[in-house]
Protein backbone atom coordinates (compact mmCIF):
# COMPACT_ATOMS: atom_id res chain seq x y z
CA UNK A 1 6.78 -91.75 -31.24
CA UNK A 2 6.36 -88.40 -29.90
CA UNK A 3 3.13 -88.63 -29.22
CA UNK A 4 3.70 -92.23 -27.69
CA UNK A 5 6.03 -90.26 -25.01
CA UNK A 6 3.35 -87.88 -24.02
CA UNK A 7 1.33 -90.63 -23.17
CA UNK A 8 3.72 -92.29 -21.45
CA UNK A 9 5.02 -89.53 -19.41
CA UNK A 10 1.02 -88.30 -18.31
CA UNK A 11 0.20 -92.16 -17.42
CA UNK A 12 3.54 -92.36 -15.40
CA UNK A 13 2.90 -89.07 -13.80
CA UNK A 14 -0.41 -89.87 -12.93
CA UNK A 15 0.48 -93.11 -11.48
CA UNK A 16 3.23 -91.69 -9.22
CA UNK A 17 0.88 -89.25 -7.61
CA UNK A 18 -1.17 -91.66 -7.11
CA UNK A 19 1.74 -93.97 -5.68
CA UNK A 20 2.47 -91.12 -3.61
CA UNK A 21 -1.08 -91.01 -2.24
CA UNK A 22 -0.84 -94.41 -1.31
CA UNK A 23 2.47 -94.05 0.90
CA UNK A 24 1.56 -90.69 2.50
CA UNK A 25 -2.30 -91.19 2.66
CA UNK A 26 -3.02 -95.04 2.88
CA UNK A 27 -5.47 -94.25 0.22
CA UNK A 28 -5.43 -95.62 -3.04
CA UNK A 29 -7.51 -93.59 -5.48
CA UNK A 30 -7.57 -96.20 -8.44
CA UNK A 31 -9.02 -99.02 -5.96
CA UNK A 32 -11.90 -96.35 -4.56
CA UNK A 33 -13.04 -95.54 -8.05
CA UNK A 34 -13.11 -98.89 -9.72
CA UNK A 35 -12.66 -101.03 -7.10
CA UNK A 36 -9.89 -103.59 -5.82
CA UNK A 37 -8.34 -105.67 -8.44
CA UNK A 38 -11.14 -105.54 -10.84
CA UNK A 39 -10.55 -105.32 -14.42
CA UNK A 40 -10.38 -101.98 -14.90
CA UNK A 41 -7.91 -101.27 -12.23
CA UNK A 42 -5.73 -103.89 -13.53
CA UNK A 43 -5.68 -102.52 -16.93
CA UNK A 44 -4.87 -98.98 -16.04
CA UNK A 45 -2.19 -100.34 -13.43
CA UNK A 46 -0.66 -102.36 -16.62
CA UNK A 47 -1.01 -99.25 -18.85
CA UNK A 48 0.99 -96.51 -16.23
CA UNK A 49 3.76 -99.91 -15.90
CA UNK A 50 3.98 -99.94 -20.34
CA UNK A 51 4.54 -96.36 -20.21
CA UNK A 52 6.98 -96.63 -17.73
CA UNK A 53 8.79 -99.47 -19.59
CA UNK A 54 8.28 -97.45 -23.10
CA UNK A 55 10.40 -94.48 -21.53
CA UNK A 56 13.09 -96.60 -19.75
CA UNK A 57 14.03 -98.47 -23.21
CA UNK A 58 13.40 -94.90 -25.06
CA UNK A 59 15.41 -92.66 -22.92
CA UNK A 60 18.20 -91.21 -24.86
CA UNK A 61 16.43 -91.47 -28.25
CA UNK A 62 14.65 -88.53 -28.49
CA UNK A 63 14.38 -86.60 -31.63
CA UNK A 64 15.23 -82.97 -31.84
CA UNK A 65 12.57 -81.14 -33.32
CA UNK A 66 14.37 -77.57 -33.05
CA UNK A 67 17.10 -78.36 -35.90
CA UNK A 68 19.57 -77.65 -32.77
CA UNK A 69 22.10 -79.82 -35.26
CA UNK A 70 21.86 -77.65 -37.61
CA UNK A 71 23.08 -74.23 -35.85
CA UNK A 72 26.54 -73.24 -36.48
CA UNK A 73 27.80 -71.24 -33.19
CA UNK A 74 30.84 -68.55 -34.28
């Protein structure tokens, strides 16, 4: 799963800079490299909206990998 995240939060990233392109710039990056609305734009504008889904219904489940639990604080 914590690998899954990582994913997630790169492809989100990613999309929202290039989101932000789009609003400041009137240039959309994914549509000059591949082309508008061919099938390899769709699938990587599918893949940065399943990563943002997968860390909507996963925030506030992360693990803790530091054993914070496990510290007793005197």
């Amino acid at each position: 799963m914590h690998i899954l995240r990582m994913v997630a939060y790169a492809l989100v990233i990613t999309g929202a800079i290039v989101w932000g392109i789009v609003g400041f710039f009137n240039y959309n990056i994914v549509s000059a490299l591949f082309g508008d609305a061919t099938l390899i734009s769709r699938i990587i504008y599918a893949l940065v909206g399943l990563s943002g889904i997968t860390l909507l219904a996963t925030t506030g489940f992360e693990e803790c990998y530091c054993n914070c639990s496990d510290r007793i604080d005197h």
